[in-house]
Protein backbone atom coordinates (compact mmCIF):
# COMPACT_ATOMS: atom_id res chain seq x y z
CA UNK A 1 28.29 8.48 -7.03
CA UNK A 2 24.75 7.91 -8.41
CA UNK A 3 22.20 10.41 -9.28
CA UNK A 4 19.45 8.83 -6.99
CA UNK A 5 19.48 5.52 -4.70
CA UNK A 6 16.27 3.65 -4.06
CA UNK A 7 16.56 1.52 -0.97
CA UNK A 8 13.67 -0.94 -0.77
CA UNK A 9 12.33 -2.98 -4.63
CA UNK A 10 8.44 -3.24 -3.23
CA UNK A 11 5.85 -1.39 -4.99
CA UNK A 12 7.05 2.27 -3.96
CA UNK A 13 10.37 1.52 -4.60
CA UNK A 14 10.25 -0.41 -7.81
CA UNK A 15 7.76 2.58 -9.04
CA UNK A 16 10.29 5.33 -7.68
CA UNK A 17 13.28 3.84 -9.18
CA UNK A 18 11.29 3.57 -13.02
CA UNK A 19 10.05 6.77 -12.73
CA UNK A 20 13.66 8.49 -11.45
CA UNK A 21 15.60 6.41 -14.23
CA UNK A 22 12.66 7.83 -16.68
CA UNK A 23 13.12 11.59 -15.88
CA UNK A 24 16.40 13.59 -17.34
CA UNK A 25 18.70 14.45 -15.65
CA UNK A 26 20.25 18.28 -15.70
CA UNK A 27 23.08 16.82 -18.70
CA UNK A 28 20.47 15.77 -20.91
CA UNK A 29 20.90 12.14 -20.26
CA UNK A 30 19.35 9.44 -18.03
CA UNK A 31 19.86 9.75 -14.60
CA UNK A 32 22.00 6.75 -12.79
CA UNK A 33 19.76 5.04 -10.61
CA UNK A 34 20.04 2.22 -7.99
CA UNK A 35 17.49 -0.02 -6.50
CA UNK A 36 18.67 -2.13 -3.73
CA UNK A 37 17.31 -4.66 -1.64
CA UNK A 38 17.70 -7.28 0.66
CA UNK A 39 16.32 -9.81 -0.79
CA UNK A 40 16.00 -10.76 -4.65
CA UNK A 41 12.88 -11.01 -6.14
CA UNK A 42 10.50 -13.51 -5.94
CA UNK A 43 9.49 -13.25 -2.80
CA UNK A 44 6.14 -13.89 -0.52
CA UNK A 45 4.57 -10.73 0.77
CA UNK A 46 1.92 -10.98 3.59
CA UNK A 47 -0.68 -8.73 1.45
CA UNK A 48 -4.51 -9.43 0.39
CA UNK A 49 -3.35 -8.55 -3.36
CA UNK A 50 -6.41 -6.04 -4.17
CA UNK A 51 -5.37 -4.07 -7.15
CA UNK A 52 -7.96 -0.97 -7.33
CA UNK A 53 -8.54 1.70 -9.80
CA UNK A 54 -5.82 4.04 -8.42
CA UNK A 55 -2.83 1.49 -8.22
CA UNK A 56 -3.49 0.37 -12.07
CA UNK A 57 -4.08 3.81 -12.75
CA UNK A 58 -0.38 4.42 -11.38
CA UNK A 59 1.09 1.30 -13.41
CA UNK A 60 4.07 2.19 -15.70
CA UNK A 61 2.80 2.29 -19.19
CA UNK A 62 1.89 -1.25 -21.34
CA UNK A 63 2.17 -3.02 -17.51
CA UNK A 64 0.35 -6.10 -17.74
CA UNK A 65 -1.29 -7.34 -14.40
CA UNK A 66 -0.64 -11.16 -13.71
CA UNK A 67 -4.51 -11.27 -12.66
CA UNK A 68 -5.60 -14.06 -10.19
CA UNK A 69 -8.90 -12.99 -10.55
CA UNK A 70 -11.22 -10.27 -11.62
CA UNK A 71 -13.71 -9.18 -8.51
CA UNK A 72 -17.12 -8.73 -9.57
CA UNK A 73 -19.05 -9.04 -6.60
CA UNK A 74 -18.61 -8.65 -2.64
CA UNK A 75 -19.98 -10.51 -0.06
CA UNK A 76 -20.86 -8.19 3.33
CA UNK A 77 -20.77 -9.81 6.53
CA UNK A 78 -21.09 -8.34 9.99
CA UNK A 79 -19.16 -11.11 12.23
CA UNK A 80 -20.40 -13.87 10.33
CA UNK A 81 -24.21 -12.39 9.82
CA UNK A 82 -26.61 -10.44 8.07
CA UNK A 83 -24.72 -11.69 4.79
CA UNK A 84 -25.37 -9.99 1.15
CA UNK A 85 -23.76 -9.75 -1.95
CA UNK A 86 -23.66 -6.92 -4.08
CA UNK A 87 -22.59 -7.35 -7.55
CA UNK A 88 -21.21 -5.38 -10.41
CA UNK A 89 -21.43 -5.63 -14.71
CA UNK A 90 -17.78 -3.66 -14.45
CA UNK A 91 -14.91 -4.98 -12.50
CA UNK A 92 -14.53 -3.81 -9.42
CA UNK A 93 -10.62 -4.60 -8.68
CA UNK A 94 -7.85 -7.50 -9.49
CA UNK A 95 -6.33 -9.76 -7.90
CA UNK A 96 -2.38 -11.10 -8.03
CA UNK A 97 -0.15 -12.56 -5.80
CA UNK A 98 2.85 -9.81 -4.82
CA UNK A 99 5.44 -11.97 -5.91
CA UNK A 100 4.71 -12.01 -9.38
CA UNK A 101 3.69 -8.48 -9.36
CA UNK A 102 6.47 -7.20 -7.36
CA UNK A 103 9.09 -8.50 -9.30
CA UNK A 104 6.85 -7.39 -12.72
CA UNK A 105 7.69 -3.57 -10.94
CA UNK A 106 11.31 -4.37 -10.55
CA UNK A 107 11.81 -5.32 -14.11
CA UNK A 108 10.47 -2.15 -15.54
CA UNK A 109 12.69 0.02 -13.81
CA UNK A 110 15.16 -2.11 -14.71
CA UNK A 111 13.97 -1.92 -18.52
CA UNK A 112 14.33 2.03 -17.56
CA UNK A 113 17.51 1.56 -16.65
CA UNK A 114 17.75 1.23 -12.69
CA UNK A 115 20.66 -1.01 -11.51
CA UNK A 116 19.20 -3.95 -9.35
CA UNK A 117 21.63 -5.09 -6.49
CA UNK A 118 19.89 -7.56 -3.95
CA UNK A 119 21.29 -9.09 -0.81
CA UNK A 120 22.18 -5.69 0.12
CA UNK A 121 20.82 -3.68 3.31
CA UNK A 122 21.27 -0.28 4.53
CA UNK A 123 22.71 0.15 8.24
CA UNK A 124 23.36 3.89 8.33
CA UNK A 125 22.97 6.87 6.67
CA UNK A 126 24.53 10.09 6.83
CA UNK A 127 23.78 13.13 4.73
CA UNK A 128 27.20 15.80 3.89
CA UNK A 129 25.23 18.98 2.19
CA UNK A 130 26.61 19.43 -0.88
CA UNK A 131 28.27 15.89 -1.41
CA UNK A 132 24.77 14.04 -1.14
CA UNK A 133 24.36 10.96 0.95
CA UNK A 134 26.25 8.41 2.14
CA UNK A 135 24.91 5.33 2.79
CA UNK A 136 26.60 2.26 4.70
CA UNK A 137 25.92 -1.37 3.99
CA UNK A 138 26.07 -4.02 6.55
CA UNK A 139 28.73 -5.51 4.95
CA UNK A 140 30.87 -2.55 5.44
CA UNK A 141 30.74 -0.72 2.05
CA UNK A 142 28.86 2.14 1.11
CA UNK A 143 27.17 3.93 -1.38
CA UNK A 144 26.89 7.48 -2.15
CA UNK A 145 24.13 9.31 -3.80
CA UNK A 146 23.04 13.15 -5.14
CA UNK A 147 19.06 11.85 -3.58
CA UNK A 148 17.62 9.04 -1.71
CA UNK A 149 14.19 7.77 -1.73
CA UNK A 150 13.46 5.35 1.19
CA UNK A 151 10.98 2.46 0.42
CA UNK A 152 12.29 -0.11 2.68
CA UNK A 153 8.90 -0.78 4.93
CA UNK A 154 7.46 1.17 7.93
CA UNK A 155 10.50 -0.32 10.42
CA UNK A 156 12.99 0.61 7.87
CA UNK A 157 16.18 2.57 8.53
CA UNK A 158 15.33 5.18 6.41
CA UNK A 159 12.25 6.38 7.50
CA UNK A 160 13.81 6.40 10.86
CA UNK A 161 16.62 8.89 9.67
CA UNK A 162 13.70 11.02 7.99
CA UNK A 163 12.08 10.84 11.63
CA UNK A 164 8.53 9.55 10.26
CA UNK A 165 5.94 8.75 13.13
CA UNK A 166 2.97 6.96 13.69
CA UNK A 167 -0.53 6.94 15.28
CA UNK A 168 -2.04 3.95 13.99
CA UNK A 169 -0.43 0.50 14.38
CA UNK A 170 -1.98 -2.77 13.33
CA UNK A 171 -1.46 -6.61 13.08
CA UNK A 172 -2.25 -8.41 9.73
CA UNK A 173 -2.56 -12.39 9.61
CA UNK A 174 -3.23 -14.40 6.79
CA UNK A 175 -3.08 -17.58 5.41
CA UNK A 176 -2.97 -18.90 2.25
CA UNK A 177 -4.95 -21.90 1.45
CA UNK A 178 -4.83 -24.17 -1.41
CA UNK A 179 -8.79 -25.69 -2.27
CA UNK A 180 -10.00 -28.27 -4.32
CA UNK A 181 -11.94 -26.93 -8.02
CA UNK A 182 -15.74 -27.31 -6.12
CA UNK A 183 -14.47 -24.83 -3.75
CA UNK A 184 -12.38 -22.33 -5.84
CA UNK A 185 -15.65 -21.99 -8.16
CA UNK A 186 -17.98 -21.15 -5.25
CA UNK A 187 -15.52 -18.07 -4.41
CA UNK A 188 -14.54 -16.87 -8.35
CA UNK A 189 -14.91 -13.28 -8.82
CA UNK A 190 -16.03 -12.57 -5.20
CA UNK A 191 -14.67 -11.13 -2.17
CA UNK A 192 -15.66 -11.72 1.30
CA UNK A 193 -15.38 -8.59 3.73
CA UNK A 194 -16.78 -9.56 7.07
CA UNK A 195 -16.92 -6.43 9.47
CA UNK A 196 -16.33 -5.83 13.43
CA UNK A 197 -14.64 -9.41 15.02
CA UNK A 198 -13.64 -9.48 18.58
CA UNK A 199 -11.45 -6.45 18.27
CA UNK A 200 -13.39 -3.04 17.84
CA UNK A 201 -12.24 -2.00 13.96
CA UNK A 202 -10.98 -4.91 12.70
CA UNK A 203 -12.40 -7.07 9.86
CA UNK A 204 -11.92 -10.15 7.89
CA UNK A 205 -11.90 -11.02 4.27
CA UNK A 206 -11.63 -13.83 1.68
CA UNK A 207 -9.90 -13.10 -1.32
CA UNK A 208 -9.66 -16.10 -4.04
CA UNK A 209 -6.42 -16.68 -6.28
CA UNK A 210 -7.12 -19.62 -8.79
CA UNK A 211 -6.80 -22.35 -6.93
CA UNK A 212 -6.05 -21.28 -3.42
CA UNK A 213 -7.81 -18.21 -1.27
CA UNK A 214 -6.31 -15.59 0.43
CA UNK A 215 -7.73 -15.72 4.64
CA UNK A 216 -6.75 -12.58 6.43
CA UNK A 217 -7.71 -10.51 9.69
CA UNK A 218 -6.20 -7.51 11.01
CA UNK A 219 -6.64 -5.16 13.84
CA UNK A 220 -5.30 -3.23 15.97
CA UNK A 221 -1.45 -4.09 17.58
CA UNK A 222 -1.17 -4.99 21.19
CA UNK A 223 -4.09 -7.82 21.30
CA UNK A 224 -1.65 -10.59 19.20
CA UNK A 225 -3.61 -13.27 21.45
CA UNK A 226 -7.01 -12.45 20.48
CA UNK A 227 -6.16 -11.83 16.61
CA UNK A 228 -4.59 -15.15 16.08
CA UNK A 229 -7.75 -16.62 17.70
CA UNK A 230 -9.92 -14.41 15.57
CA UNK A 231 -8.10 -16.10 12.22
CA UNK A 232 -8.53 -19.36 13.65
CA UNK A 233 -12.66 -18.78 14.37
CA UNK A 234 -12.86 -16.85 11.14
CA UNK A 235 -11.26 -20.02 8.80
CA UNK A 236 -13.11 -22.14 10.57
CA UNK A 237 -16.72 -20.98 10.11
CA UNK A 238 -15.92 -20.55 6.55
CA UNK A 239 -15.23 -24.20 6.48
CA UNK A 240 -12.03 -23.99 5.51
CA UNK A 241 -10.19 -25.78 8.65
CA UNK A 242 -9.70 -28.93 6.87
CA UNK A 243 -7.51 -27.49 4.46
CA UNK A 244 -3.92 -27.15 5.21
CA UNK A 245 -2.55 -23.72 4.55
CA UNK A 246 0.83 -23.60 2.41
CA UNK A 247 1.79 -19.83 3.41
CA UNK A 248 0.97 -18.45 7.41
CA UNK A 249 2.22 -14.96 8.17
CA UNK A 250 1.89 -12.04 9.73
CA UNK A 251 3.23 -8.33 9.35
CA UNK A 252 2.34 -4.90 11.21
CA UNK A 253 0.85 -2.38 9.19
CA UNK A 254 1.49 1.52 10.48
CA UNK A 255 -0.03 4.83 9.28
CA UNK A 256 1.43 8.20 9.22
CA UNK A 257 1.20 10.75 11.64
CA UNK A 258 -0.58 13.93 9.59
CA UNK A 259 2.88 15.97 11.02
CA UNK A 260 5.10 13.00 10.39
CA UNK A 261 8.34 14.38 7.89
CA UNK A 262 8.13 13.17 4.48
CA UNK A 263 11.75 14.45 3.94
CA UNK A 264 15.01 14.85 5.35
CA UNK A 265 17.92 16.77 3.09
CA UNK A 266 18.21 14.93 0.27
CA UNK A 267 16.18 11.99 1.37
CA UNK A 268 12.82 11.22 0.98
CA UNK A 269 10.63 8.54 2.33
CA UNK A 270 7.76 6.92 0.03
CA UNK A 271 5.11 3.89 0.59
CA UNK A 272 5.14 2.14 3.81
CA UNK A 273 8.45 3.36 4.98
CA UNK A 274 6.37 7.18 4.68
CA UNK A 275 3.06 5.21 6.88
CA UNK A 276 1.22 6.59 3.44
CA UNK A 277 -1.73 3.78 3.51
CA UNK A 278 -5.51 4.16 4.07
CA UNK A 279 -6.16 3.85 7.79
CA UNK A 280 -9.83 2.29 7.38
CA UNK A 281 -9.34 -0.44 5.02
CA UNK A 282 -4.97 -0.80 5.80
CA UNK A 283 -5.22 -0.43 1.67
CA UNK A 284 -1.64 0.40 0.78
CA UNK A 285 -0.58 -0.51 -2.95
CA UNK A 286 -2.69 2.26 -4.47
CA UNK A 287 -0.32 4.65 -1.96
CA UNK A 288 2.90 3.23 -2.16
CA UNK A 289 2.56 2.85 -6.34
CA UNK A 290 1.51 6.36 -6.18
CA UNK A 291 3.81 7.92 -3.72
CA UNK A 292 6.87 5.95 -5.07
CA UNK A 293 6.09 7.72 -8.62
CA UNK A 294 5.83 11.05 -6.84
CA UNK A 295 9.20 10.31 -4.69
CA UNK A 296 10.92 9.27 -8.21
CA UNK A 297 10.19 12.64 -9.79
CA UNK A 298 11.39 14.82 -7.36
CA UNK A 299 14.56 12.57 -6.12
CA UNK A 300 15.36 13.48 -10.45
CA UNK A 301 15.17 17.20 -9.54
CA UNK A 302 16.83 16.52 -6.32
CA UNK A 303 19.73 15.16 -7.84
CA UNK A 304 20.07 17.86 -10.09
CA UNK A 305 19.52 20.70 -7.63
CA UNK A 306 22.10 23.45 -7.67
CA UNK A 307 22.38 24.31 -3.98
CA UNK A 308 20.88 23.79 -0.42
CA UNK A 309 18.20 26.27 -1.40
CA UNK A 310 17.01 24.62 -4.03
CA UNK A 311 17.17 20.94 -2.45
CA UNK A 312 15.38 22.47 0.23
CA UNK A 313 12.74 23.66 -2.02
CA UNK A 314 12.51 20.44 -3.74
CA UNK A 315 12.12 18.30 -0.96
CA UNK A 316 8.96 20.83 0.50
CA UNK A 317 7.61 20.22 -2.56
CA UNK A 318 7.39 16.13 -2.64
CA UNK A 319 5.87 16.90 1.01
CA UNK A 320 3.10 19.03 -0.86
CA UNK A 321 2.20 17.10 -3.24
CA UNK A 322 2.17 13.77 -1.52
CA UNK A 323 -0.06 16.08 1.43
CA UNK A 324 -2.52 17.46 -1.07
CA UNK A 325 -3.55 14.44 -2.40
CA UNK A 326 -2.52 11.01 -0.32
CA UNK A 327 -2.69 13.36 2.80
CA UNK A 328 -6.49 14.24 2.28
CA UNK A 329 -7.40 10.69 1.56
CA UNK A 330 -5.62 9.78 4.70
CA UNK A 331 -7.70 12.17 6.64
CA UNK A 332 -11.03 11.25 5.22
CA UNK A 333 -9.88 7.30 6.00
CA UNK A 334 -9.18 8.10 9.49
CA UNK A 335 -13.03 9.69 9.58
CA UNK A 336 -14.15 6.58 8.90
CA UNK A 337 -12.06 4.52 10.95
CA UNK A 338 -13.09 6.42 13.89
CA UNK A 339 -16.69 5.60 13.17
CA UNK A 340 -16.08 2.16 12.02
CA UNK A 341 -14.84 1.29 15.49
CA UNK A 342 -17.67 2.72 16.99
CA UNK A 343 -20.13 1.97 14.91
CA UNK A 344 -19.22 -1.09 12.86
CA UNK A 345 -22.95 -1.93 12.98
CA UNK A 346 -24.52 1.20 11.13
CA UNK A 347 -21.09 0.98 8.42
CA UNK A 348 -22.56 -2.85 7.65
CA UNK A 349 -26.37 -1.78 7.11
CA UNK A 350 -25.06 1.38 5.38
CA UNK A 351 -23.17 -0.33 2.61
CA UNK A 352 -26.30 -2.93 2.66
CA UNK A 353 -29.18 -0.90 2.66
CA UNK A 354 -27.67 2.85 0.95
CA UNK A 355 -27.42 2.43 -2.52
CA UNK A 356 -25.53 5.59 -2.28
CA UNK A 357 -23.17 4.12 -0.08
CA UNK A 358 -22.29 0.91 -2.26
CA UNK A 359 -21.77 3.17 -5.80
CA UNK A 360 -19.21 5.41 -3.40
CA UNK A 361 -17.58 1.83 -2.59
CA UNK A 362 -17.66 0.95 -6.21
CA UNK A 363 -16.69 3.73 -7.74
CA UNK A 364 -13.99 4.02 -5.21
CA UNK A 365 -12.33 0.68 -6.08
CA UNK A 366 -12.97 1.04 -9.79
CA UNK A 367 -10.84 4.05 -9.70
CA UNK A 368 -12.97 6.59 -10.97
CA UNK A 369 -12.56 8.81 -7.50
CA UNK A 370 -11.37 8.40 -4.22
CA UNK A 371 -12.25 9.15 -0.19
CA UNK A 372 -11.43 12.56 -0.59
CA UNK A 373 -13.01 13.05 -3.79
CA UNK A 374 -16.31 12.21 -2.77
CA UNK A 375 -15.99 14.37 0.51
CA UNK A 376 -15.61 17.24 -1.99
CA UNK A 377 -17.90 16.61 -4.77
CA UNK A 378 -21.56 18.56 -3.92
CA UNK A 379 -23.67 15.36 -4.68
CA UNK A 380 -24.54 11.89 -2.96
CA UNK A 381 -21.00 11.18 -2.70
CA UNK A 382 -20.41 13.74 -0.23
CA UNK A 383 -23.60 12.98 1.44
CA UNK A 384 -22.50 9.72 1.99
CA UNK A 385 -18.81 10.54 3.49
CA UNK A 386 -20.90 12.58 6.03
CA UNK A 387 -23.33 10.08 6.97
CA UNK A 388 -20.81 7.66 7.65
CA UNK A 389 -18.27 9.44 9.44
CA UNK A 390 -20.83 11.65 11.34
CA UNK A 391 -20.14 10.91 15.25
């Protein structure tokens, strides 16, 4: 029997497992924590790599970021035109490739004391009140826990036993692409985001790793066809086509119903396997760093709850604290998604031409508030959150 089983080692669950193997439990000592996964890390994750304020902000303590790159300027493009730059003395965010940083995650809950087992995946679950959860293994065995924090992707099998739903779904492509020294210089320390392709609210962007850049499109599921194409216009008019990529993938990216559960019993659901990510910008490592801290803490307390009451009480609080502040980020991102598809126009001569609008995006990414901050603060911030989402 362990104290609290984290099923899933990406960002939510690697944070969830540190921070549940961190707390103490109800005997005064650590509590026993497992993090499984399918696969062992290394491993390739279809993911820009954008490390804002919030997600280092959310870092276990003395983490050291295997940086790619530090972005001081972004390039604005609407479909290939009306290009500027905006720059920045501070950083604006980092850079890394997920395998490195993923498996960076891992070994600090390990160093916490989490148990890593890999080459393990979950194929049911059952909950039995007071004798926790038991979870079965594909392979037959299974493994029983006091709490259970799911972090195992949006199509995982535990945020289907929680019963978490979605209302947006989108397609993410990406390539990456290995460039000679003259072209890795021209792109150091600068993003491209190029606004509104053939898909109403999709976008492309250019993010550059050392010596290889990060190519990636994504909108909306259901037009697979005309995505793929819009990756294959979108590397080629960046004159990249002659470069062979050493990575293509693909992955679906799916946001949260507001009413979706974030809790079941003694299970609760964290990161993508929650759909906590920011519907305009598909930004997810901020929420599932975030949310996996959040789900570690109260799996502790769930393990160490006395009675249903109690576990019941537990688990409606994770749900209010993950709704009071990733829930009203959520909201204000689906604001602007809404206008973004409509207006993907006035959003690129916004962030051009409104200073306003550009020190909200800044200050944003540099971690010093968020969406929902600036939709409550009584100054240009909020001014600018109701400009851009006004219909």
């Amino acid at each position: 029997m362990w104290d609290v089983v984290v099923v899933g080692a990406g960002p939510a669950g690697a944070s969830a497992a540190y921070e549940a193997a961190s707390s103490t439990a109800a005997n005064g000592g650590s509590p026993r924590v497992l993090l499984i996964d399918k696969a062992a890390p290394p491993r390739y994750k279809t993911c820009g790599g954008g490390i804002i304020g919030p997600s280092r902000d959310a870092l276990p303590p003395g983490f050291v970021l295997p940086l790619k790159d530090r972005v001081h300027a972004i390039t604005f493009a609407l479909d290939g035109r009306f290009q500027r730059t905006r720059r920045s003395k501070k950083m604006l965010f980092g850079l890394v490739n997920r395998d490195e940083f993923d498996q960076r995650l891992v070994q600090c809950a390990e160093k916490a004391g989490a148990v890593l087992a890999t080459g393990v995946a979950v194929s049911g679950v059952q909950e039995n009140g007071d004798e926790g959860v038991v979870l079965t293994l594909q392979d037959g065995r299974t493994v029983r826990a006091l709490a259970v924090v799911g972090a195992d992707g949006s199509a995982g099998r535990i945020g289907a036993h929680v019963g978490v739903s979605f209302d947006q779904v989108d397609l993410g492509l990406e390539a990456e692409i290995p460039v000679p020294d003259s072209v890795a210089a021209a792109w150091r320390g600068r993003v491209l985001l190029d606004w509104g392709g053939a898909v109403p609210g999709s976008y492309g962007w250019v993010f550059p790793k050392g010596d290889s850049l990060t190519v990636g499109v994504i909108a909306a599921r259901g037009q697979g066809a005309e995505t793929r194409a819009y990756l294959k216009e979108f590397i080629a008019r960046l004159g990249l086509a002659g470069f062979t990529p050493s990575i293509e993938s693909g992955h679906l990216t799916r946001c949260r119903s507001e009413d979706s559960p974030l809790a079941k019993g003694r299970v609760l659901v964290a990161g993508d396997a929650a759909g906590l990510l920011e519907p305009w910008t598909r930004e997810g490592i901020s929420y599932a760093l975030r949310s996996g801290r959040l789900a570690g803490q109260w799996a502790a307390r769930l393990a160490a709850a006395p009675d249903p009451v109690e576990v019941r009480r537990q688990a409606l609080n994770y749900a209010f604290a993950i709704k009071a502040d990733l829930g009203e980020e959520m909201r204000i991102g689906r604001k602007l998604m809404t206008a973004f598809e409509s207006r993907p126009r006035a959003f690129h001569f916004a962030a051009l031409g409104l200073r306003p609008a550009w020190r909200a995006f800044a200050r944003v990414t540099q971690g010093h508030t968020t969406f929902a901050g600036l939709a409550r603060s009584q100054g240009l911030g909020r001014s600018t959150i109701d400009l851009l989402t006004r219909s």
